[in-house]
C-alpha atoms as a PDB file:
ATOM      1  CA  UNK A   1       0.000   0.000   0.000  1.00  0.00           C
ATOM      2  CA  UNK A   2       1.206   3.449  -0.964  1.00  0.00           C
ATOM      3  CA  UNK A   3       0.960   6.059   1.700  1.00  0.00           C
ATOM      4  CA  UNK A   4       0.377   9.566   0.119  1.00  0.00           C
ATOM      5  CA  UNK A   5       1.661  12.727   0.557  1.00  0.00           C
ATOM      6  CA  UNK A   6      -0.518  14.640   3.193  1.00  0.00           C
ATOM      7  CA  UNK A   7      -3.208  17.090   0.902  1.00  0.00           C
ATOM      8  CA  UNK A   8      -1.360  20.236   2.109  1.00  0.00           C
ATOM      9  CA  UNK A   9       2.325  19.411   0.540  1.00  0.00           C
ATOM     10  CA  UNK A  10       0.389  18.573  -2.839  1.00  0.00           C
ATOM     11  CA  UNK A  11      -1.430  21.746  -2.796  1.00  0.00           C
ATOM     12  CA  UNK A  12       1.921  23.873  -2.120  1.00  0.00           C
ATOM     13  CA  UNK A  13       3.783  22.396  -4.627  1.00  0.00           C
ATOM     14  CA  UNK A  14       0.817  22.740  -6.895  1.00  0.00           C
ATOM     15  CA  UNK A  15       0.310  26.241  -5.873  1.00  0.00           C
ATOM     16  CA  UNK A  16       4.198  27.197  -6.263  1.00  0.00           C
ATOM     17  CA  UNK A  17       4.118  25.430  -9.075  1.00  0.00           C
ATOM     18  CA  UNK A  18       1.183  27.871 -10.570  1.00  0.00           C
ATOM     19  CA  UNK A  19       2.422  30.858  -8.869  1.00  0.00           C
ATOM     20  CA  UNK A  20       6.067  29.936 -11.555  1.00  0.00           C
ATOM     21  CA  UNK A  21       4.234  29.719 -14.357  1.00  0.00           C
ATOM     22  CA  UNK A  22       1.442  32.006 -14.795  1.00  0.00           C
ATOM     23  CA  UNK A  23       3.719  35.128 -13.305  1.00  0.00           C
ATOM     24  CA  UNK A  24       7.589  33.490 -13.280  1.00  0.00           C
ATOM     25  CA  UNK A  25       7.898  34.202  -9.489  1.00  0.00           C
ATOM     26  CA  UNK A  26       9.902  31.040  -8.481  1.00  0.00           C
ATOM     27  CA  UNK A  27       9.394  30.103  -5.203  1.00  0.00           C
ATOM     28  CA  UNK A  28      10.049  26.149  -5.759  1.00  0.00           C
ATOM     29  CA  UNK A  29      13.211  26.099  -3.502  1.00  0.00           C
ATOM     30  CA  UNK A  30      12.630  28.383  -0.460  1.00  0.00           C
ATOM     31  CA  UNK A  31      12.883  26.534   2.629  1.00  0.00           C
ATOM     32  CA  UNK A  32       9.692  24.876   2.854  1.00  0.00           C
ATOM     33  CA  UNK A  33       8.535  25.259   6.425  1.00  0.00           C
ATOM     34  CA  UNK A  34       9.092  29.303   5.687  1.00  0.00           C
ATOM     35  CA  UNK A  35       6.914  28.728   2.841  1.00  0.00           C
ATOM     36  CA  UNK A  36       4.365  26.043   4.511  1.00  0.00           C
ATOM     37  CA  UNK A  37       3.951  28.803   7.446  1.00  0.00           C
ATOM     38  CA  UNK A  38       3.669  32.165   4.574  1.00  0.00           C
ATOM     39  CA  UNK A  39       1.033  30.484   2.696  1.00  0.00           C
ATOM     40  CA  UNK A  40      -1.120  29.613   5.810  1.00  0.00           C
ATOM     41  CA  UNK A  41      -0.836  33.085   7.002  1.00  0.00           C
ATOM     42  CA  UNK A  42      -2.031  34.395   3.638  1.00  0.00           C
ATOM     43  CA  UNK A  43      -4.470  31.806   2.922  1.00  0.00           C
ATOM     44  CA  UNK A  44      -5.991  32.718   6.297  1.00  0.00           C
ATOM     45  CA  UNK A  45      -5.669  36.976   5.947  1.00  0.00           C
ATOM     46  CA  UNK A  46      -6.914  37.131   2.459  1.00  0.00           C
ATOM     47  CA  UNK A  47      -9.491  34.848   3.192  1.00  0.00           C
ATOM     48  CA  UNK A  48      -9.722  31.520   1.218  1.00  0.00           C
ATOM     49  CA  UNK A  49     -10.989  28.465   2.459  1.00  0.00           C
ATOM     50  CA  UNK A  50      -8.343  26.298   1.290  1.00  0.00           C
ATOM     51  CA  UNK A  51      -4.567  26.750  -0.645  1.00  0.00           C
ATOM     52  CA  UNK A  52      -6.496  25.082  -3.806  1.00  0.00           C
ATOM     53  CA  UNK A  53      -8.637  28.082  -3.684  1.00  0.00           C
ATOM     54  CA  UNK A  54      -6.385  30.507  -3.622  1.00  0.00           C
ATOM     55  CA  UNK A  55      -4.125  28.838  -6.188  1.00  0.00           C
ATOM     56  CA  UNK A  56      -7.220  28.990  -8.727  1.00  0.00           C
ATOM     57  CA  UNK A  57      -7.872  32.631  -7.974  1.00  0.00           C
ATOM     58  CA  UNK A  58      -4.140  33.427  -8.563  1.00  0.00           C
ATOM     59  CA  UNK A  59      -4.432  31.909 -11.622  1.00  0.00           C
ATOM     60  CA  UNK A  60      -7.676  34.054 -12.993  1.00  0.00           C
ATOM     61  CA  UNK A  61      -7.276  37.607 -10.939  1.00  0.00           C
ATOM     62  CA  UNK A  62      -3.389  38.769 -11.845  1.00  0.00           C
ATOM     63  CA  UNK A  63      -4.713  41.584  -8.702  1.00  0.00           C
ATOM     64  CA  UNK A  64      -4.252  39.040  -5.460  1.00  0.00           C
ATOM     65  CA  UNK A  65      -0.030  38.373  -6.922  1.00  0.00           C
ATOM     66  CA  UNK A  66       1.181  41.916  -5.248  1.00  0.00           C
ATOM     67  CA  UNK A  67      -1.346  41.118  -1.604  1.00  0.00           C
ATOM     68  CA  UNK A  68       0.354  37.411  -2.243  1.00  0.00           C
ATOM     69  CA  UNK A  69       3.976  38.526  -2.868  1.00  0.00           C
ATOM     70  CA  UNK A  70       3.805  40.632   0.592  1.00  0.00           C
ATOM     71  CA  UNK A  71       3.194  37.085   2.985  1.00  0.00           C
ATOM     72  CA  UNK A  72       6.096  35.346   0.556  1.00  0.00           C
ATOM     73  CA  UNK A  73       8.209  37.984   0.986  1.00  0.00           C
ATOM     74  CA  UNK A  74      10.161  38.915   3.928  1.00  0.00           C
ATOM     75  CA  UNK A  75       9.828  42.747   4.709  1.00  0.00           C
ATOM     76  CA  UNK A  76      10.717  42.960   8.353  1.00  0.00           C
ATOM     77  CA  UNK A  77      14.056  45.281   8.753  1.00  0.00           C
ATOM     78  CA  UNK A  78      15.656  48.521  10.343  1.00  0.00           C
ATOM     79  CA  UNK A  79      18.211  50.850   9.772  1.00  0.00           C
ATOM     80  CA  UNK A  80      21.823  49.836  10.553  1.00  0.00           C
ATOM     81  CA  UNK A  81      20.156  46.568  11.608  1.00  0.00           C
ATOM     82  CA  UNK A  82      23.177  44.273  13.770  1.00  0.00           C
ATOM     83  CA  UNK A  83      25.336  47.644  14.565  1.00  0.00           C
ATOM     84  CA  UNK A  84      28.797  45.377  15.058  1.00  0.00           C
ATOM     85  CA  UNK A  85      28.000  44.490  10.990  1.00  0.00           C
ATOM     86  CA  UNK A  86      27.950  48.555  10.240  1.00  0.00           C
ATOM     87  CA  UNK A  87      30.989  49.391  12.229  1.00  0.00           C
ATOM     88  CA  UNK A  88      33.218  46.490  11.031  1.00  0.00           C
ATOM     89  CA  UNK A  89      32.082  47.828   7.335  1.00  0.00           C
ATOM     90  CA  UNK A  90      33.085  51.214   8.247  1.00  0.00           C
ATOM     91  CA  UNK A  91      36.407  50.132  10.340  1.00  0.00           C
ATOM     92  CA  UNK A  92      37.755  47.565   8.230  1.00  0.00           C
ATOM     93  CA  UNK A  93      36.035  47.370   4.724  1.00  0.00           C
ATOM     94  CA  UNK A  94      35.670  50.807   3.725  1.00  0.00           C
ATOM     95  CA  UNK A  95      39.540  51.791   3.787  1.00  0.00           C
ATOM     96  CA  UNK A  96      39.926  49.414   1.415  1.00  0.00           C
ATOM     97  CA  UNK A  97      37.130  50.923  -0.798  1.00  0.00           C
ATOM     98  CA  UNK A  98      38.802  54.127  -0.517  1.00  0.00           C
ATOM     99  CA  UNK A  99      41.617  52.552  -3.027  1.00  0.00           C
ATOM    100  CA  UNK A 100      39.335  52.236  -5.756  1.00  0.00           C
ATOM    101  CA  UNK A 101      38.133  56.097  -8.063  1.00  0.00           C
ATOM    102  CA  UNK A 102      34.727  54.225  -8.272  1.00  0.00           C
ATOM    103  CA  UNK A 103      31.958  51.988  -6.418  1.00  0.00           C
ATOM    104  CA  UNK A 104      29.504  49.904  -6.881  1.00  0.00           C
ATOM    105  CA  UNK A 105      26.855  48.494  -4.297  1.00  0.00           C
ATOM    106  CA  UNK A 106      24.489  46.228  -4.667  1.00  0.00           C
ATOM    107  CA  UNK A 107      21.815  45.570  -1.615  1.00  0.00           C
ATOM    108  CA  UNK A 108      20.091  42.120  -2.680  1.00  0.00           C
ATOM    109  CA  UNK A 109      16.943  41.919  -1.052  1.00  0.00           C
ATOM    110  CA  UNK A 110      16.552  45.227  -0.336  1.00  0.00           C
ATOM    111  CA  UNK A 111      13.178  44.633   1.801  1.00  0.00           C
ATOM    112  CA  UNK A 112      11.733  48.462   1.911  1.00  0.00           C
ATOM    113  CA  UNK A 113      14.838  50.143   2.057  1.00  0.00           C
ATOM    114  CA  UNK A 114      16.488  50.339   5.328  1.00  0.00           C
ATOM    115  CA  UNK A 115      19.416  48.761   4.667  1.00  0.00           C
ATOM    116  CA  UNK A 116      20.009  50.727   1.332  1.00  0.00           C
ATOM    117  CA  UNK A 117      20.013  54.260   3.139  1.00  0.00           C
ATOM    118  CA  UNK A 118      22.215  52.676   5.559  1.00  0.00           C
ATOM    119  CA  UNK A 119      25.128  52.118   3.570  1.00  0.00           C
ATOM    120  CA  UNK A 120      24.348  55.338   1.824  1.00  0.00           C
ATOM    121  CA  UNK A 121      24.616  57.317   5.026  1.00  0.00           C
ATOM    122  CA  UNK A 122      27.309  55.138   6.293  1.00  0.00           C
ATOM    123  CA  UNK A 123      29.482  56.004   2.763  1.00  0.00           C
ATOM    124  CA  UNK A 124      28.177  59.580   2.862  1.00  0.00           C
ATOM    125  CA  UNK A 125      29.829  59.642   6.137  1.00  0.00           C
ATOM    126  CA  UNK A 126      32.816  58.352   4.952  1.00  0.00           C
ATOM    127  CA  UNK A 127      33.494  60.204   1.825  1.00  0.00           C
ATOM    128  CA  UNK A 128      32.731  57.956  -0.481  1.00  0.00           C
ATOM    129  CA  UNK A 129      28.899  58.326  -1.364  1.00  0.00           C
ATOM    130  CA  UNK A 130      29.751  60.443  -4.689  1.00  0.00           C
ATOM    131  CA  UNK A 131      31.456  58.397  -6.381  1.00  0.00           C
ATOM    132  CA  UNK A 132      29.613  55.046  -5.430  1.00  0.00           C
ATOM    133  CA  UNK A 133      26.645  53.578  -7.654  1.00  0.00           C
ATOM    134  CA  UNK A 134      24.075  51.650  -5.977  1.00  0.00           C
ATOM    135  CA  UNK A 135      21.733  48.739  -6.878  1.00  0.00           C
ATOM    136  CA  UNK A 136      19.054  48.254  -4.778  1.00  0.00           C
ATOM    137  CA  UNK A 137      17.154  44.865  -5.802  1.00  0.00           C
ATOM    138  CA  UNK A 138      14.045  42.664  -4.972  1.00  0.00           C
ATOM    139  CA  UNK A 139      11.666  40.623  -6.254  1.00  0.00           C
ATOM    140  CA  UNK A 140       8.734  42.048  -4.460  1.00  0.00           C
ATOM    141  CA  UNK A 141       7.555  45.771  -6.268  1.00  0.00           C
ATOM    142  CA  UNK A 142       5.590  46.779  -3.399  1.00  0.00           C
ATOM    143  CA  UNK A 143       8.857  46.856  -1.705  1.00  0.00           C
ATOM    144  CA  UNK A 144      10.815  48.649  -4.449  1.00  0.00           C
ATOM    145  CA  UNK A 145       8.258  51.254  -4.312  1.00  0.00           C
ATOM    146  CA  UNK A 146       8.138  51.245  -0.481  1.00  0.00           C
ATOM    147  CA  UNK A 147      12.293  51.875  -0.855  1.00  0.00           C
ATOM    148  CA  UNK A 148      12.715  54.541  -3.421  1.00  0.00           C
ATOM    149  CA  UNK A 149       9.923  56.425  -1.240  1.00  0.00           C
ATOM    150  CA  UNK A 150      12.127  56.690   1.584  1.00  0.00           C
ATOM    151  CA  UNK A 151       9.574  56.929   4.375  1.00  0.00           C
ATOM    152  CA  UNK A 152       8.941  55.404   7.785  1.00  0.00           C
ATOM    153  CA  UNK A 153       6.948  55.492  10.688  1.00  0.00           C
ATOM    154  CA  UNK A 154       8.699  58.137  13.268  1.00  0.00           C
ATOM    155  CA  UNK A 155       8.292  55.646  15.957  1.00  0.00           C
ATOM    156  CA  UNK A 156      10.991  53.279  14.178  1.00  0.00           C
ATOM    157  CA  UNK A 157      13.087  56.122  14.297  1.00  0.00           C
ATOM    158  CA  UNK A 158      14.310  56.159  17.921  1.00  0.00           C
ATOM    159  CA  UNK A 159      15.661  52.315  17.567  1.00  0.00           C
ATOM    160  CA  UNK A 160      17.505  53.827  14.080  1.00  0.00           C
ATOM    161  CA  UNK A 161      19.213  56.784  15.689  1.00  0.00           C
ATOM    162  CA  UNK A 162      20.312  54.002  18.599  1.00  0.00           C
ATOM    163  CA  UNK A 163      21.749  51.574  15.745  1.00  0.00           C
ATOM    164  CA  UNK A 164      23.310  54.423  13.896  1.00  0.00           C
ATOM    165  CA  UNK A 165      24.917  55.468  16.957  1.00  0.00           C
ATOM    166  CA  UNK A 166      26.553  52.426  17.620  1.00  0.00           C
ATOM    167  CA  UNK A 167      27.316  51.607  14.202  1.00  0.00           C
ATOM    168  CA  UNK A 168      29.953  54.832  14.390  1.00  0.00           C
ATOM    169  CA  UNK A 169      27.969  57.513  13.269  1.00  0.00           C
ATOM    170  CA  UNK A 170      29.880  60.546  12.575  1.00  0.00           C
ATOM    171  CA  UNK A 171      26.665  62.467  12.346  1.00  0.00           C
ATOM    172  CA  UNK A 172      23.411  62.782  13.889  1.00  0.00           C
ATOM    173  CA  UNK A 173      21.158  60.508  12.102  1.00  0.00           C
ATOM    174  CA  UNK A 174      18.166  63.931  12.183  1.00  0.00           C
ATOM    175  CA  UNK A 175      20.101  65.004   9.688  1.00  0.00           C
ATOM    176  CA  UNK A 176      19.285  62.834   6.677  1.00  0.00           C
ATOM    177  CA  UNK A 177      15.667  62.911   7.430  1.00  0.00           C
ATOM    178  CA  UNK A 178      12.888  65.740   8.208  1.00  0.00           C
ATOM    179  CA  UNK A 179       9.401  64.924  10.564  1.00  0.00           C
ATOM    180  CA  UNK A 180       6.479  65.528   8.237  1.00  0.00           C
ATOM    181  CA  UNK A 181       2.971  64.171  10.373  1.00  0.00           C
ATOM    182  CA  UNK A 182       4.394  61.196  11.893  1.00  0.00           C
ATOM    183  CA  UNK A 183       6.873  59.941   9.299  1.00  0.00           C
ATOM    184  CA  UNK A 184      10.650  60.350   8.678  1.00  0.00           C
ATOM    185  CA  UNK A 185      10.891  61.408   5.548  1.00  0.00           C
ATOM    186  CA  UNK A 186      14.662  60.714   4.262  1.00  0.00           C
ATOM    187  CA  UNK A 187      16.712  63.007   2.075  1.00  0.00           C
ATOM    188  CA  UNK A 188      16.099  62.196  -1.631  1.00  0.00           C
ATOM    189  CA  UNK A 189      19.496  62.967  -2.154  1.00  0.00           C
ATOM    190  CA  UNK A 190      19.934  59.834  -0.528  1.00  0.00           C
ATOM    191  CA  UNK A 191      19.063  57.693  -3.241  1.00  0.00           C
ATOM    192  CA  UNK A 192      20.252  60.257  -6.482  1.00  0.00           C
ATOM    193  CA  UNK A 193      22.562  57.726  -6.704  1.00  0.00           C
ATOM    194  CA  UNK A 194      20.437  54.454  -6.136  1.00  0.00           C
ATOM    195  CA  UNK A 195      18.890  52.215  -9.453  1.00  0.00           C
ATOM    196  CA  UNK A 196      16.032  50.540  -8.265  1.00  0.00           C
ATOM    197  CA  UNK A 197      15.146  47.079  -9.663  1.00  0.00           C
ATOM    198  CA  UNK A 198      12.895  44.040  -9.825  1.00  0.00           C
ATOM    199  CA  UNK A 199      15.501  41.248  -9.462  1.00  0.00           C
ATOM    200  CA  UNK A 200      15.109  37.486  -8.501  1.00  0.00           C
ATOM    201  CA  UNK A 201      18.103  35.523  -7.002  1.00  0.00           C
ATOM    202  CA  UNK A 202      16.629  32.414  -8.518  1.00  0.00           C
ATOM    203  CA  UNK A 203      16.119  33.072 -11.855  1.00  0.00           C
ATOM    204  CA  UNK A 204      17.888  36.342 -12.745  1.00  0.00           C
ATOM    205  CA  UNK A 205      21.260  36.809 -13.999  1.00  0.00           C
ATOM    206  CA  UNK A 206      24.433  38.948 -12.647  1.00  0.00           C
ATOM    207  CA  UNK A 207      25.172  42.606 -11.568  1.00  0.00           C
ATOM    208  CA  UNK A 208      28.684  42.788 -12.775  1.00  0.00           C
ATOM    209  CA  UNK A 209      31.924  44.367 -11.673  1.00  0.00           C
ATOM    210  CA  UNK A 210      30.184  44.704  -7.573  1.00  0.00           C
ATOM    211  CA  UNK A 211      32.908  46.061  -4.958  1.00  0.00           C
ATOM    212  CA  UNK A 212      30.347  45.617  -2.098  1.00  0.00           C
ATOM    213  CA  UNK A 213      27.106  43.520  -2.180  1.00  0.00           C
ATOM    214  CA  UNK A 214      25.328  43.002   0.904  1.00  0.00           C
ATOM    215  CA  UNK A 215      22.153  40.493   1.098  1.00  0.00           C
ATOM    216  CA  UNK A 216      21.204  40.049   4.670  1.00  0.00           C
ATOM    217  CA  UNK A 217      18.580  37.601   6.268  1.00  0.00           C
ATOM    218  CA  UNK A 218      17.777  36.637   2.889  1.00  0.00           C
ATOM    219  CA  UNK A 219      19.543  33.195   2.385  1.00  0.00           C
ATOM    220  CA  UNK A 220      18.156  31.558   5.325  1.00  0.00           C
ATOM    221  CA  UNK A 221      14.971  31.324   3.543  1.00  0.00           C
ATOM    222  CA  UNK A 222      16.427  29.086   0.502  1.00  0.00           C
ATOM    223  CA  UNK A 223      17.051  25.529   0.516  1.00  0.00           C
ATOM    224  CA  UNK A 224      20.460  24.742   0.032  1.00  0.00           C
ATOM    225  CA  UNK A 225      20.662  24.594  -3.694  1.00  0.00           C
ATOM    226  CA  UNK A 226      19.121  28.305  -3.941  1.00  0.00           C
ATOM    227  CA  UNK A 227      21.971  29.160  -1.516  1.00  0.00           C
ATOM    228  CA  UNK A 228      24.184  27.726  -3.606  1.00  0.00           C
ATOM    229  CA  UNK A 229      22.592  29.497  -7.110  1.00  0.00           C
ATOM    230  CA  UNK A 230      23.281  32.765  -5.082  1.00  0.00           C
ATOM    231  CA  UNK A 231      26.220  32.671  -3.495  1.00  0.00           C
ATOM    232  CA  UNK A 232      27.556  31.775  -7.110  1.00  0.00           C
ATOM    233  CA  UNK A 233      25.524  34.309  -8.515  1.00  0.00           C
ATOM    234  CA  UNK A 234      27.748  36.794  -5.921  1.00  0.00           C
ATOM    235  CA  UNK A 235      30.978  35.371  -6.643  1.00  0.00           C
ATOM    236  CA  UNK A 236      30.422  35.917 -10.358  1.00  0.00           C
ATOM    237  CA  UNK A 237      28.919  40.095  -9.703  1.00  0.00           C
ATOM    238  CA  UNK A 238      31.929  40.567  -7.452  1.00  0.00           C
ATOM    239  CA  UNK A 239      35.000  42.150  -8.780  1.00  0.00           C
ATOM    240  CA  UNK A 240      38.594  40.163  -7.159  1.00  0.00           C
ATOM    241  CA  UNK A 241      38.867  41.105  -3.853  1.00  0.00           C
ATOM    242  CA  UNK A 242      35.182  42.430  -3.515  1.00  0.00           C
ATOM    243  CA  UNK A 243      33.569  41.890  -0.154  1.00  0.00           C
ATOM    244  CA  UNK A 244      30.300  40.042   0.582  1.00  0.00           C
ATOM    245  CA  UNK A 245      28.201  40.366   3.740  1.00  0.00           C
ATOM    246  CA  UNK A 246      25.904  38.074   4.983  1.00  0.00           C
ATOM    247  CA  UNK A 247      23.100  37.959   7.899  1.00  0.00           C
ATOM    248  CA  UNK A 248      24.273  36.962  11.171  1.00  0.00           C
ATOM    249  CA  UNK A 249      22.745  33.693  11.267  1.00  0.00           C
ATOM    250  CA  UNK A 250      23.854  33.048   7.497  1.00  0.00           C
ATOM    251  CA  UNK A 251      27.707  31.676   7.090  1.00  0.00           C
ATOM    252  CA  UNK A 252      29.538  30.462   3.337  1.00  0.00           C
ATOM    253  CA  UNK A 253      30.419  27.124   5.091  1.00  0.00           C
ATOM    254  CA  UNK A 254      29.062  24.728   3.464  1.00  0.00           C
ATOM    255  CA  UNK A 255      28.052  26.530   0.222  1.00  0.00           C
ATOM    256  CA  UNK A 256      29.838  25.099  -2.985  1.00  0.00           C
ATOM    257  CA  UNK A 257      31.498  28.043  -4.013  1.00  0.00           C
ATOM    258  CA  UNK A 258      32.774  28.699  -0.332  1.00  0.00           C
ATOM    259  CA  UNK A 259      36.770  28.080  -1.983  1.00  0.00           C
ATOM    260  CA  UNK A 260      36.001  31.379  -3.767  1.00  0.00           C
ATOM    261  CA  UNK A 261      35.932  33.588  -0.550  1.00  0.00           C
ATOM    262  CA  UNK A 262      38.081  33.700   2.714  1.00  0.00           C
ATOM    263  CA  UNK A 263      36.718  35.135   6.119  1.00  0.00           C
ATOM    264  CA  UNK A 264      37.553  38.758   6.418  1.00  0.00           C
ATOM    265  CA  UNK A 265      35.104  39.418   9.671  1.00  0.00           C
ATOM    266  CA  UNK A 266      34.232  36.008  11.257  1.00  0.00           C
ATOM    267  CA  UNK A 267      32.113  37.495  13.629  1.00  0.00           C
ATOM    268  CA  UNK A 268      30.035  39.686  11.368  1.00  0.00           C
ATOM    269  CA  UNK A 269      30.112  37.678   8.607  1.00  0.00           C
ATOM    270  CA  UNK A 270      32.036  39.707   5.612  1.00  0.00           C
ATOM    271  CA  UNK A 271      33.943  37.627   3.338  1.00  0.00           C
ATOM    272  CA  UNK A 272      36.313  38.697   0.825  1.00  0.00           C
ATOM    273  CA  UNK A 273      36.347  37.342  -3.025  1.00  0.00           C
ATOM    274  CA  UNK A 274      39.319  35.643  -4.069  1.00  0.00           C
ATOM    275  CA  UNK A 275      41.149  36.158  -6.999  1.00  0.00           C
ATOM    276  CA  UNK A 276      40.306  33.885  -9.921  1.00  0.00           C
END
């Protein structure tokens, strides 16, 4: 006798499955108790009796992908997020960005933003914001639009001053942002620099020539073959030497293209690119 597959793991992969085909949002090889507990939550929010129901109304009303996208997504940040990760950037990565006439950033991931104006303030800080280009990516356009906006809730903003102070902060962090009814409104000059994308780590193809590229919290949510896709997918948009930061509970260990990267700050997890 065959035992089957409880009804819920057929309807995810069917539903996945759907969700790749009818919009190309690839979600096959996340890590599938993320996934199992993101599709419950949105099943239950947007009201559907069933994952098979809200599968079939995916694939007829092109309207619930963005509400979808937002539960498969992960959008939780803050500025200067982990402040050891900010100050080991600014200590021991950026004099070695100082060597090169030009920059380029990419923030993978880029959630709504936080991050992004991080590093920008954090160069701007150090000198260096002029003459560095940014790329700001994520699969989820709510988000991209939620990033090149630039505005939060003022009650985030007392945890973001905190961070930025501990990050290093040569500045006060009031002075990239002004208080307009509740929100922080950030300095558009912030993000002159800053090309906003729609990019997927899974399917989509290299930013080349990177000196920096920071995706945080992002690779815990892939199985280990996505990892593996990505972290290759960063060796390849790194230029030699380029540095790589990860999420603190993320680590190049046992990825296949570890050999291509040494430890540069164990504890905050930057790695450097090898030469080829």
């Amino acid at each position: 006798m065959t035992i089957s597959a409880p009804v819920e793991d057929i309807e995810i992969e069917l539903l996945l499955e759907a969700l790749n085909q009818r919009y190309h949002y690839d979600f096959r090889h996340y890590a599938r108790a993320s996934i199992r507990r993101r599709l419950t939550q949105a099943r239950i929010q947007l009201g559907f009796a069933s994952l098979s129901a809200m599968q079939e109304a995916l694939l007829h009303d092109a309207a619930l992908l963005p509400r979808l996208l937002n539960y498969l997504t992960v959008q939780v940040s803050e500025m200067f997020r982990d402040p050891g990760y900010f100050r080991a950037l600014r200590e021991q990565v950026v004099p070695h960005l100082k060597t090169y006439p030009s920059l380029k950033v990419w923030v993978a991931g880029c959630s709504n933003g936080e991050e992004l104006y991080s590093l920008a303030i954090l160069l701007r800080e150090e000198g260096l914001y002029d003459r560095t280009l940014f790329y700001a990516t994520d699969i989820n356009p709510n988000a991209l639009v939620a990033a090149e906006t630039g505005i939060y809730s003022l009650d985030l903003i007392r945890r973001f001053t905190e961070n930025h102070q501990k990050s290093g902060g040569r500045s006060s962090l009031s002075d990239y942002y002004r208080a307009d009814h509740g929100r922080a409104v950030f300095d558009r000059t912030l993000r002159e620099r800053v090309v906003f994308s729609d990019h997927s780590l899974v399917t989509d193809a290299v930013f080349s020539e990177m000196h920096l590229i920071s995706c945080r919290n992002v690779l815990i949510y892939f199985d280990r073959d996505l990892q593996d896709r990505a972290v290759g997918l960063f060796r390849d948009s790194l230029v030699r030497h380029g540095f790589l930061g990860l999420g603190s509970k993320e680590s190049l260990r046992f990825s296949a293209h570890s050999a291509a990267f040494t430890e540069f700050v164990r504890d905050e997890k930057i790695y450097l690119r090898q030469g080829a």
